[in-house]
Protein backbone atom coordinates (compact mmCIF):
# COMPACT_ATOMS: atom_id res chain seq x y z
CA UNK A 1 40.82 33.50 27.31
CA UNK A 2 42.82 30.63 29.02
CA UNK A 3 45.92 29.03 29.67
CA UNK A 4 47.17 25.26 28.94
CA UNK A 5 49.86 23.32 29.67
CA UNK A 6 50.60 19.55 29.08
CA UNK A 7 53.73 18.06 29.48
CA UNK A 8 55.46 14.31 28.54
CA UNK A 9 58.27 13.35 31.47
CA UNK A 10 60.44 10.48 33.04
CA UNK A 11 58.91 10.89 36.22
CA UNK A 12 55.18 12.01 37.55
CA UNK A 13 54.63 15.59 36.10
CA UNK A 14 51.44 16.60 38.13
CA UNK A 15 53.80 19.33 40.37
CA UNK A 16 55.45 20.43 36.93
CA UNK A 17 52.05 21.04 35.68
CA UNK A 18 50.89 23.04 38.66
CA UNK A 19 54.09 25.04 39.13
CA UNK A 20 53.84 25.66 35.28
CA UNK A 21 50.06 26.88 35.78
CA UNK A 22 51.59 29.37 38.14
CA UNK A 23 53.38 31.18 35.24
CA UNK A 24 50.06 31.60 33.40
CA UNK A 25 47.76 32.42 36.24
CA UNK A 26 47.20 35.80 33.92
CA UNK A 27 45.66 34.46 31.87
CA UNK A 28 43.05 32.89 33.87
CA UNK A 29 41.56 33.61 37.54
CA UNK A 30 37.95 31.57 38.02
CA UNK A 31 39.33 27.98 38.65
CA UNK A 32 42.20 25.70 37.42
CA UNK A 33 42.36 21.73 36.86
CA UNK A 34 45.31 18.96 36.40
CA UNK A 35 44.81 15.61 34.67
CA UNK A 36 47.06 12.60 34.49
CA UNK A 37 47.08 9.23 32.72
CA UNK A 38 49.33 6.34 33.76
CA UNK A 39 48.72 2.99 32.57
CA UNK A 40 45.21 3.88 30.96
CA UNK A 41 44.29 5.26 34.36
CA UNK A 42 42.99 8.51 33.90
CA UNK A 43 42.95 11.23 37.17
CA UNK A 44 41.52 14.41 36.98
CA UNK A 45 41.18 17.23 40.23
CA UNK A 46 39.41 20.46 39.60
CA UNK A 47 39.42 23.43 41.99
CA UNK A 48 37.93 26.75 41.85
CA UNK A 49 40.14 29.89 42.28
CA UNK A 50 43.68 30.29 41.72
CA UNK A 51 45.89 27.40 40.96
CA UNK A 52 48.40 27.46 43.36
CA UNK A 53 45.69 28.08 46.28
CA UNK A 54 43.58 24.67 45.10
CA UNK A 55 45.78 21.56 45.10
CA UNK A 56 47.46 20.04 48.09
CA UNK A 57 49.99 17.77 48.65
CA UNK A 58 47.71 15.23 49.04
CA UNK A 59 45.82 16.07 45.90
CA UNK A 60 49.30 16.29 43.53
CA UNK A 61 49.87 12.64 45.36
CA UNK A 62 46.53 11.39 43.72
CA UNK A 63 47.46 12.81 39.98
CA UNK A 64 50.51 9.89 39.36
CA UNK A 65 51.20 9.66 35.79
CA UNK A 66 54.24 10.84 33.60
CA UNK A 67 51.51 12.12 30.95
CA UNK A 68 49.65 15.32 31.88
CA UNK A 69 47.80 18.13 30.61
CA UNK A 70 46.52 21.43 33.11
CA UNK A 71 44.37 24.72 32.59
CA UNK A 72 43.86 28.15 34.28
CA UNK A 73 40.42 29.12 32.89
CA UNK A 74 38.78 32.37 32.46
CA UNK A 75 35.43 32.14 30.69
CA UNK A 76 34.04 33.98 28.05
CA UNK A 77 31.55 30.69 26.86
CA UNK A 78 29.62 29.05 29.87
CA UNK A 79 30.38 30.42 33.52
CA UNK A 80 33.09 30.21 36.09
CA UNK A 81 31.95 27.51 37.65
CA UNK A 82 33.69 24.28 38.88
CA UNK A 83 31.38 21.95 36.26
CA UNK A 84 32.79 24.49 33.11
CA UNK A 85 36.34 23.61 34.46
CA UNK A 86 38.63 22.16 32.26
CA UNK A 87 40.19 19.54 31.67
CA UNK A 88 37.32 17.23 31.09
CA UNK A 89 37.30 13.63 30.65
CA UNK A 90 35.64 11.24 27.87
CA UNK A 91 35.63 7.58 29.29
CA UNK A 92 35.32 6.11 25.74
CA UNK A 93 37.87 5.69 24.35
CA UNK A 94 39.74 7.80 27.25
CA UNK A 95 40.58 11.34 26.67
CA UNK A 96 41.37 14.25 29.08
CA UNK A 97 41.19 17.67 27.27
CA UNK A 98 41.20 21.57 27.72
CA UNK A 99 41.94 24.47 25.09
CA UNK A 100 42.34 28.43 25.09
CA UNK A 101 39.28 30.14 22.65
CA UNK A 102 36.35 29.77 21.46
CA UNK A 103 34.14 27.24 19.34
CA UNK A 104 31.69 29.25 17.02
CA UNK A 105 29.50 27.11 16.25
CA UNK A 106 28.64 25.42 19.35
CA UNK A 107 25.00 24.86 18.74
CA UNK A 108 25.66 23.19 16.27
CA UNK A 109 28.22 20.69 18.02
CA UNK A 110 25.55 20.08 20.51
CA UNK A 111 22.49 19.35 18.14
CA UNK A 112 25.17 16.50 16.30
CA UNK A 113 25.91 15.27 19.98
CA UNK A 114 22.49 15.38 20.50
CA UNK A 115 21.37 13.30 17.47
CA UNK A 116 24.12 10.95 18.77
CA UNK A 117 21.99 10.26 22.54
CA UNK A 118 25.15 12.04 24.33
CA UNK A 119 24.24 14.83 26.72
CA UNK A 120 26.46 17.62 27.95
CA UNK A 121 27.44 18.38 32.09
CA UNK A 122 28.78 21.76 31.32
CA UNK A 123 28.23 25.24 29.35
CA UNK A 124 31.78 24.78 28.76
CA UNK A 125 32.36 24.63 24.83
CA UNK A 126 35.45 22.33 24.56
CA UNK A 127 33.11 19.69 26.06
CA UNK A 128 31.71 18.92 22.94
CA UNK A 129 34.55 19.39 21.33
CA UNK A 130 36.24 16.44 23.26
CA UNK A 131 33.03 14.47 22.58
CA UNK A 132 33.17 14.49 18.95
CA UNK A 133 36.58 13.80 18.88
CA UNK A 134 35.58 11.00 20.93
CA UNK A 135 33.27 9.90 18.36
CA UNK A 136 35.26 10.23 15.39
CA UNK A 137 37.81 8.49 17.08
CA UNK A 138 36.06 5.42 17.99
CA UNK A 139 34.06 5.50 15.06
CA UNK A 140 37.30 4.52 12.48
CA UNK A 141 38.35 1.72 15.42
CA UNK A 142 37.16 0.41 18.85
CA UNK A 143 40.22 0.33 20.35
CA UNK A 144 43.93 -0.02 20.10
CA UNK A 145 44.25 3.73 18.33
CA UNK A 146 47.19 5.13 16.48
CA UNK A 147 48.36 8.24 15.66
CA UNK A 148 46.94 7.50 12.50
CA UNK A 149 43.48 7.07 13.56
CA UNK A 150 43.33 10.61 15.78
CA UNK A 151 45.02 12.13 12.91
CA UNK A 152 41.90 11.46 10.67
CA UNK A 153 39.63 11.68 14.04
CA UNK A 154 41.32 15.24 13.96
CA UNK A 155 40.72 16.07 10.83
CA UNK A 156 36.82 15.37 10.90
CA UNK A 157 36.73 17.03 14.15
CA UNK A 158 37.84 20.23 12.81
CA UNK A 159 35.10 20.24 10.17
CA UNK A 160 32.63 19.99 13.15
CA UNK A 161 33.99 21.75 15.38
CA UNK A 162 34.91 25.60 13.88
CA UNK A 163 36.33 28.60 16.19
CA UNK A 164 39.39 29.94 17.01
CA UNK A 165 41.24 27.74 19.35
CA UNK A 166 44.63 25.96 20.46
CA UNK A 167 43.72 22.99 22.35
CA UNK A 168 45.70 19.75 24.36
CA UNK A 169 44.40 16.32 25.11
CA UNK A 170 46.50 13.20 26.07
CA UNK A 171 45.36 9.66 25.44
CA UNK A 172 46.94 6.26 24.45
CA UNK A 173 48.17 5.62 21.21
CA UNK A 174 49.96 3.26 19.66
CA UNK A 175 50.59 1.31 23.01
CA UNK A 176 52.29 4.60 24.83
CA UNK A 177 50.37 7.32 26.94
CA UNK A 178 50.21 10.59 24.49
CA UNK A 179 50.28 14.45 24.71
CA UNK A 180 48.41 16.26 21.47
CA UNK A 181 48.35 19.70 20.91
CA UNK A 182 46.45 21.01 17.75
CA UNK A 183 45.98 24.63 16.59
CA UNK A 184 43.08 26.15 15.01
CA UNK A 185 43.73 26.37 10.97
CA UNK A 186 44.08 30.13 10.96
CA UNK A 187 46.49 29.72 14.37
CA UNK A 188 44.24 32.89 16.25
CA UNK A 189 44.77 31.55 19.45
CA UNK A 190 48.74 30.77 20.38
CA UNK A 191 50.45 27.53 21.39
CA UNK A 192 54.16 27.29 21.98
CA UNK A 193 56.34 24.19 22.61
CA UNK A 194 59.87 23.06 23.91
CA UNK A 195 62.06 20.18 24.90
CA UNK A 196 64.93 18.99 27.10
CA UNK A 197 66.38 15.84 28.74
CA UNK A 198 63.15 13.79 27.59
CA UNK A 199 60.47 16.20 28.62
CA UNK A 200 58.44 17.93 26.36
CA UNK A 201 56.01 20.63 27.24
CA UNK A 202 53.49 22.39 25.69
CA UNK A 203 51.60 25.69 26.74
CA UNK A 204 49.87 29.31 25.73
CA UNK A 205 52.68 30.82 26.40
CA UNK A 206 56.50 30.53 26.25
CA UNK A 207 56.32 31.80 30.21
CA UNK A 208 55.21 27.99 31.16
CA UNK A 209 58.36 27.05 29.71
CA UNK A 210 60.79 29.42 31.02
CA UNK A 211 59.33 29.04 34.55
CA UNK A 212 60.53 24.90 34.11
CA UNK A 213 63.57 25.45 32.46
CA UNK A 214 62.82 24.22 29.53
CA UNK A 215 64.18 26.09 25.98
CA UNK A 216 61.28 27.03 23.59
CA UNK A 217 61.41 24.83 20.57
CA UNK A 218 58.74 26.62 18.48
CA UNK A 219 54.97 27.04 17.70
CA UNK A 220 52.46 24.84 16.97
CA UNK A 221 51.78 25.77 13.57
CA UNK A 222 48.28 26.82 12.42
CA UNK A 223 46.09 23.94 11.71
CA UNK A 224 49.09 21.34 13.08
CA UNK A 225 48.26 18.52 15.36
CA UNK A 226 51.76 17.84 17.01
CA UNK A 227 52.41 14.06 19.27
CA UNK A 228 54.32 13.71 21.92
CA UNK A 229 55.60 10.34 23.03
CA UNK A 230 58.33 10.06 25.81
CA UNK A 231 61.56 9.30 24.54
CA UNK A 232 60.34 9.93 21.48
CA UNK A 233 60.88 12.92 18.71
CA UNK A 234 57.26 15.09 18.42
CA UNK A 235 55.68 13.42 15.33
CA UNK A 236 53.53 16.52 13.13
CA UNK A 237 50.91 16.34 10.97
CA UNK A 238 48.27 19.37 9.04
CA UNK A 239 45.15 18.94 9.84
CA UNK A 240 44.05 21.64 8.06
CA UNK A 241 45.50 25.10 7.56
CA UNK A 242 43.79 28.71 5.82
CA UNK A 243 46.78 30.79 6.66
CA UNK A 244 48.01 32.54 9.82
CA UNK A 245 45.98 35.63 11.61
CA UNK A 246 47.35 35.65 15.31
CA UNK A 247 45.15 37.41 17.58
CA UNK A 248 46.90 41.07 17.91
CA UNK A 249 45.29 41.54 21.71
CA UNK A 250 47.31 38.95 23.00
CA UNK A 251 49.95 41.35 22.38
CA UNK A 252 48.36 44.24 23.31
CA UNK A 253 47.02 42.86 27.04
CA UNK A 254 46.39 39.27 27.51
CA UNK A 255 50.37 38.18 27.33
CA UNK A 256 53.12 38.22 29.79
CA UNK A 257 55.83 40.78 28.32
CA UNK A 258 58.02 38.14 28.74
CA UNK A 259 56.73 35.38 26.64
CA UNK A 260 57.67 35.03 22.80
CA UNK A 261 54.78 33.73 20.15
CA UNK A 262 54.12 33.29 16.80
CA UNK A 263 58.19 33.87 16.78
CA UNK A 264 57.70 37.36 17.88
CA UNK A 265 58.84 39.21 21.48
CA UNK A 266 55.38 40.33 23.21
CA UNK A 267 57.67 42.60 25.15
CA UNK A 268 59.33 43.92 21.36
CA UNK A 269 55.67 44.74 20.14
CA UNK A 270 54.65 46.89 23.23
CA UNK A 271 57.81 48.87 22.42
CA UNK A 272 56.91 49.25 19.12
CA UNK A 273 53.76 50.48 19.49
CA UNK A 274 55.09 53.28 22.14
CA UNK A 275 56.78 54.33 19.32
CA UNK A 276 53.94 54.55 16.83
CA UNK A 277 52.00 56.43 19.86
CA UNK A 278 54.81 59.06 20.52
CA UNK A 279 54.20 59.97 16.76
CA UNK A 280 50.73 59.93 17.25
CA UNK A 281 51.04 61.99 20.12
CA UNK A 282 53.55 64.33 18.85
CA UNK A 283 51.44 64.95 15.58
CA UNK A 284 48.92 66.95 18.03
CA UNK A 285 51.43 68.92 18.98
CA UNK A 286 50.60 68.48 22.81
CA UNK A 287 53.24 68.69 25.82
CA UNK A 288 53.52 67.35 29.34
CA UNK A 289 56.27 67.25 31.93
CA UNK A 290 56.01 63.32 32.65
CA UNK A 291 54.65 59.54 31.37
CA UNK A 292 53.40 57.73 33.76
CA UNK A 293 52.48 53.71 33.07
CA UNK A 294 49.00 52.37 34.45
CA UNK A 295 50.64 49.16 35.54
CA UNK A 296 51.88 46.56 34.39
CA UNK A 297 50.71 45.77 30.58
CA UNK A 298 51.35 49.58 29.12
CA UNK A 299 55.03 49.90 30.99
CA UNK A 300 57.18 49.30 28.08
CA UNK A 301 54.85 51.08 25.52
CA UNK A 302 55.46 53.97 27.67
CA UNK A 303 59.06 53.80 28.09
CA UNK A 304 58.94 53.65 24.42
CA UNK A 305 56.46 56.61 24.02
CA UNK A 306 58.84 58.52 27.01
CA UNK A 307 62.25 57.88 25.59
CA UNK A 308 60.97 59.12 22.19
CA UNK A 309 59.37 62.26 23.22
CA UNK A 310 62.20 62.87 25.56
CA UNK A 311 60.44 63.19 28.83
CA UNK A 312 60.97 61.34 32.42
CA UNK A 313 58.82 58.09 32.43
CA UNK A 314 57.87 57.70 36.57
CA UNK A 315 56.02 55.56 38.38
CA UNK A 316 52.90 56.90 39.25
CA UNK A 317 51.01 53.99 41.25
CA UNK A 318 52.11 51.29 43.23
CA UNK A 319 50.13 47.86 41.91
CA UNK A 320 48.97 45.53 44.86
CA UNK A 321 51.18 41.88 43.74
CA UNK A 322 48.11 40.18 45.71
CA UNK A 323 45.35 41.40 43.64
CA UNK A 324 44.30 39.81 40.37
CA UNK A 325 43.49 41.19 36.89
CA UNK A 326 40.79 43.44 36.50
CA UNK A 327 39.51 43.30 32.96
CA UNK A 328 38.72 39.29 33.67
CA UNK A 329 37.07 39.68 36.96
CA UNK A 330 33.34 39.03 35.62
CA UNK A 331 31.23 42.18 37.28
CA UNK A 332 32.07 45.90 36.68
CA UNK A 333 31.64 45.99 40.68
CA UNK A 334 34.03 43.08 40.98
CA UNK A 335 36.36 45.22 38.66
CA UNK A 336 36.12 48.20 40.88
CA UNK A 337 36.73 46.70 44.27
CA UNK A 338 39.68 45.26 42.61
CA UNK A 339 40.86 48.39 41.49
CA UNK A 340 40.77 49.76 44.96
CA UNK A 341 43.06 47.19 46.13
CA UNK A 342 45.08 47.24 42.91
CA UNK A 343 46.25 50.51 42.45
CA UNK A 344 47.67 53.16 44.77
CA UNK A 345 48.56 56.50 43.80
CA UNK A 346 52.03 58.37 44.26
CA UNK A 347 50.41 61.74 44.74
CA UNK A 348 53.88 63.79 44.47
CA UNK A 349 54.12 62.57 40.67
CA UNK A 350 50.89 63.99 39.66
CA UNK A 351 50.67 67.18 41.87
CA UNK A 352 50.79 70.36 40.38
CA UNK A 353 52.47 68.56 36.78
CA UNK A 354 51.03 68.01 33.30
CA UNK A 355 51.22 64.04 33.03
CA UNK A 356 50.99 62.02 30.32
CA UNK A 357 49.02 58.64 31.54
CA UNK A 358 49.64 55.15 28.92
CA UNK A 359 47.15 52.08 28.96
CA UNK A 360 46.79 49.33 27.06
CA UNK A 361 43.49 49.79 26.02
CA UNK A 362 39.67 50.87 26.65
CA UNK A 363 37.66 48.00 26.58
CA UNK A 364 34.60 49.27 29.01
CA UNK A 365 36.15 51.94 30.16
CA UNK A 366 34.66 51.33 33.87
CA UNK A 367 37.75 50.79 36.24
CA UNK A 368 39.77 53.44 33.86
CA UNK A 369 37.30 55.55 34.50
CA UNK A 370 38.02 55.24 38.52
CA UNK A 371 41.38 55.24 37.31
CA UNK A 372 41.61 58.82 36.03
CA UNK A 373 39.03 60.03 39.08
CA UNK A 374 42.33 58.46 41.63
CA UNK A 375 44.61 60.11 39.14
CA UNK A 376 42.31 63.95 39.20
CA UNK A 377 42.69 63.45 43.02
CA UNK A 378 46.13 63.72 43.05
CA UNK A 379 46.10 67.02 42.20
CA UNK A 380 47.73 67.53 38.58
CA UNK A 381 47.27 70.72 36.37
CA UNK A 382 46.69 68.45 33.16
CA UNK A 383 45.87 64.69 32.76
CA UNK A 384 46.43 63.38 29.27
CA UNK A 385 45.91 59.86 28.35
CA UNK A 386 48.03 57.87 25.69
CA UNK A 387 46.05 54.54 24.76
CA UNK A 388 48.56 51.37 23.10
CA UNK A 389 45.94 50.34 20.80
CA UNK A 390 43.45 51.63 18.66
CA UNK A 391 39.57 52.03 19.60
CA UNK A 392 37.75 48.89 20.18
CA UNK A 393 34.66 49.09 18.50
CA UNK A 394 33.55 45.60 17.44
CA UNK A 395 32.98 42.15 19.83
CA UNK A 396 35.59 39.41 19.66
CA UNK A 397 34.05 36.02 19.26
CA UNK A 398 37.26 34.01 19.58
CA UNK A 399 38.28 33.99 23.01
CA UNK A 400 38.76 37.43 24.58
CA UNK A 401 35.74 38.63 27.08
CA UNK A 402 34.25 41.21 25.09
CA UNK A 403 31.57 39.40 22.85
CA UNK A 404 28.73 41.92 22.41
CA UNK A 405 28.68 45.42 20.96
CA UNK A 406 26.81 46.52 24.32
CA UNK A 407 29.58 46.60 26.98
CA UNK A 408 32.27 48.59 24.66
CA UNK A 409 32.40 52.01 25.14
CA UNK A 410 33.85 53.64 21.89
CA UNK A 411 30.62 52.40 19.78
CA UNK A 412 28.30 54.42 21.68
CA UNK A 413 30.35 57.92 21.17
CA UNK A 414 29.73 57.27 17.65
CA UNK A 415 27.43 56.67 15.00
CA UNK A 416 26.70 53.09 13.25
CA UNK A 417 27.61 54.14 9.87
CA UNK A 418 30.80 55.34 11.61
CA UNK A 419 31.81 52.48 13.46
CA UNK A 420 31.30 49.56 10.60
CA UNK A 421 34.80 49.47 10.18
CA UNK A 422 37.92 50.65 10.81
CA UNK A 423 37.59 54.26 12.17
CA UNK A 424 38.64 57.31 9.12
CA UNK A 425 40.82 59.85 11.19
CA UNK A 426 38.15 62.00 11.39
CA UNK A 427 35.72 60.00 13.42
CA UNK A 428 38.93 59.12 15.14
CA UNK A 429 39.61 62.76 16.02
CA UNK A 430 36.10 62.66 17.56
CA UNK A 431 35.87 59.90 19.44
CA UNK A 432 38.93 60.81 21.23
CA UNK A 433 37.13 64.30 21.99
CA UNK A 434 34.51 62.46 23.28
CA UNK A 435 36.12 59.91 25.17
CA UNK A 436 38.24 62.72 26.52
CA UNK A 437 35.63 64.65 27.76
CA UNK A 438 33.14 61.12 29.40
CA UNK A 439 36.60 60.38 31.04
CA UNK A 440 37.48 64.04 32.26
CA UNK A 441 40.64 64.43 30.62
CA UNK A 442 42.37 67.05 28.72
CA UNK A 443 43.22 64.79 25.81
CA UNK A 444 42.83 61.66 24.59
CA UNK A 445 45.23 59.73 21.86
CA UNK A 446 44.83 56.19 20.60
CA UNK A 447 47.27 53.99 18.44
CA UNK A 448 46.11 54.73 15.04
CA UNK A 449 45.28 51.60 13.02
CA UNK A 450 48.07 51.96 10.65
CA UNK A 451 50.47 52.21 13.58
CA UNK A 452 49.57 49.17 15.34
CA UNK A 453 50.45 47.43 11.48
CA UNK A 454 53.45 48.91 11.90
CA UNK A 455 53.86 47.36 15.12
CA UNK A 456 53.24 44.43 14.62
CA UNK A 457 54.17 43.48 10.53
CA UNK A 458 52.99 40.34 9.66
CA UNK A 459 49.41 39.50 9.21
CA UNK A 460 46.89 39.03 12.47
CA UNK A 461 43.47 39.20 13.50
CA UNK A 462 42.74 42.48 14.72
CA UNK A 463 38.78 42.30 13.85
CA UNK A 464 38.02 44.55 17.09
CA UNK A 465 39.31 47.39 15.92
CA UNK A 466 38.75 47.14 12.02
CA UNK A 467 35.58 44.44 11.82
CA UNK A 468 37.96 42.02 9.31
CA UNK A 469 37.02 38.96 11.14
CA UNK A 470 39.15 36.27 9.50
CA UNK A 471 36.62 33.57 10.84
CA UNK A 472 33.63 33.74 9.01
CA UNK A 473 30.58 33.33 11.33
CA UNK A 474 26.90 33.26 10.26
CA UNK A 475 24.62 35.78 11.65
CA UNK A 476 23.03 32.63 13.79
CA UNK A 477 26.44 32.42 15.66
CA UNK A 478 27.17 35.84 16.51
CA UNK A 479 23.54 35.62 18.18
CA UNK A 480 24.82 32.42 20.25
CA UNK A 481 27.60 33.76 21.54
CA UNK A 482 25.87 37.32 22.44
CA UNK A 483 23.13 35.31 24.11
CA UNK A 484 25.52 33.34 26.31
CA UNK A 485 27.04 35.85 27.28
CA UNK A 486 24.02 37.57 28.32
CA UNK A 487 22.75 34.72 30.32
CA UNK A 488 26.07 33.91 31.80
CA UNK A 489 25.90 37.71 32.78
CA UNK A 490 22.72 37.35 34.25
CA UNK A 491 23.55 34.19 36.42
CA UNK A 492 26.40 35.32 37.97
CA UNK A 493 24.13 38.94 38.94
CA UNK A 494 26.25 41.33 36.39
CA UNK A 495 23.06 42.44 34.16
């Protein structure tokens, strides 16, 4: 999972882009990059660590150019290293470009690249991406390119290159220096848009927007390629579309509450589903004196969950602003450090009280496992634990760091034949037992399935929890990504 921004202006956008990168530093911790064009000349500066500790004056001075794209990267293909940082750069016919997601057939990308005598410098898999746009591009014209021509170079592309993705490169076309931002053709991975006063922008999230003052226009629509031109309206074109399956954990964790995609409120979902929990919760006929929020993603599902059960919602821990986000640091010790930073306990809202604890979700279950041991310290008579989202039980191989069955925790409480699909409510009744007692808590609710459809009403990729990947993968590709992941793990000391 990443986060993009590109942006068309009257004047050099390089400090736009950074402050922009700023807004969606959540989405990405391991290293951030900013590339320009101006009169063909391309620039590119990449940094690892946080993007507004790793460009200086002096560096934003070097990045001239009214056309720019940036990235925050965090990554679940290849390694956080500063050769896997995005953007990259093709010198033929000139193309910067970076994307949020995953390619799922990457092997195969590289053996066509391969076949072609062009070699790879990174693990990073919009690298061949980029290349084989490259190609196709050049291949219907040697220079001079319209819109025309990456439209079609898009198109081919897209049969070679198959994941779930949003992505943003800027070029020349027709004569002018050029922003494109495509979207993969079922639209899993989100890419938002707006325009004022001749600058256009493009990013993940509607957050990089807001945080320039600039009012959302809209989505890029699934399987869209959309061109922007200064001065120019944005000129659209289908590529190719199958429908519309946003991924439903960008709502659940990944998102600012803030930000609005896929014309929906991320902030209006959480709610909902504190609703759907409270029911949840109330069907077990359970009681506690308080909700407490494991800050920041499940605050408004518990406010929800409080002000429906009628019960004070408090602040039970105090979050460390300088500390970063725990579930994409890369190492379960990395995680835990963190955590020790991140979160401090307010022991007088847990003494001696039956709390009710909300939290977006149990991926691992490692730091909310340290969580509920800070939490048992306190002192309270009963811990309870409300969870926003159902159990994960299956790998996501589209973008979000959880890509082999191994490292989830709810598959192992269960039997295979039990966790093939979604969960029936009696396995669901006993993994929540289970998890409950690993975890050392009285109880244990998820969000049932059927009240995170509720949530959230239109249709959306939610193979995690019920195995309905709308992607279809070959066995051969699931191995890939597993692999890489397992070697990545292994590099960086994890495994």
């Amino acid at each position: 999972m990443c986060g993009f921004v590109g942006i068309t202006s009257p004047d050099d956008c390089a400090s736009n882009i950074l402050f922009a990168l700023q807004a969606l530093q959540h989405r990405g911790q391991d290293s951030a990059g900013i590339g320009t064009i101006q009169k063909e000349e391309f620039q590119i500066v990449r940094k690892l660590g946080l993007a507004a500790q790793g460009f200086s004056d002096a560096e934003l001075a070097l990045l001239p150019g009214r056309v720019g794209i940036g990235h925050v990267r965090y990554p679940t293909i290849g390694s956080g290293i500063l050769r896997d940082t995005q953007p990259f750069f093709y010198r033929q016919p000139g193309i910067l470009m970076a994307h949020n997601g995953n390619f799922i057939n990457i092997q195969e990308m590289i053996d066509s690249l391969t076949e072609e005598s062009i070699h790879l410098m990174s693990k990073c898999d919009v690298e061949p991406a980029l290349c084989i746009f490259a190609l196709e591009l050049m291949s219907r014209k040697k220079r001079d390119h319209a819109i025309a021509d990456a439209v079609l170079a898009l198109r081919a592309t897209f049969r070679r290159a198959r994941g779930a993705f949003s992505l943003i490169a800027s070029l020349v076309l027709d004569g002018e220096e050029t922003l494109v931002a495509a979207r993969d053709p079922l639209g899993i991975r989100p890419a938002v848009w707006g325009s004022r006063n001749g600058t256009a922008v493009v990013a993940s999230e509607s957050v990089a927007l807001d945080a320039l003052d600039i009012p959302l226009c809209g989505d890029i629509q699934p399987g869209e390629a959309v061109f922007f031109q200064r001065n120019r309206p944005p000129i659209r074109h289908v590529i190719e579309q199958k429908g519309s399956t946003p991924c439903i954990f960008e709502y659940i964790y990944f998102a600012r509450p803030d930000s609005v995609m896929n014309g929906k409120s991320v902030y209006s979902v959480r709610l909902a589903m504190g609703r759907e929990l409270a029911l949840a919760w109330q069907a077990k006929k359970l009681s506690a004196e308080v909700v407490i929020p494991i800050p920041d993603t499940s605050r408004p599902s518990a406010g929800a969950l409080a002000e429906a059960l009628n019960l004070p919602c408090r602040e039970g821990f105090i979050k460390n602003r300088y500390t970063g986000r725990t579930f994409i640091m890369p190492s379960a010790a990395e995680r835990l450090n963190a955590l020790k930073l991140k979160l401090n306990p307010i022991g007088s809202e847990f003494r001696d009280k039956s709390v009710l604890v909300v939290d977006d979700s149990i991926v691992r279950g490692t730091t909310l496992q340290r969580t509920i041991q800070l939490i048992r310290e306190q002192g309270p008579r009963e811990v309870h634990l409300a969870i926003h989202s159902p159990p994960v039980l299956h790998p996501c191989y589209y973008g979000i760091d959880m890509s082999t069955r191994q490292e989830l925790a709810a598959p192992h409480l269960l039997s295979l034949d039990e966790t093939q699909g979604s969960l029936s409510a009696e396995s669901q009744q006993k993994l929540e037992t289970r998890m409950a007692e690993r975890l050392g808590l009285n109880s244990l609710t998820y969000l049932p399935l059927s009240g995170l459809r509720s949530s959230f009403s239109d249709e959306c990729c939610a193979a995690c929890f019920d195995c309905n990947y709308p992607l279809e993968m070959p066995e051969h590709q699931r191995k890939w990504i597993e692999n890489d992941r397992r070697a990545s793990c292994a590099r960086q000391g994890i495994i």
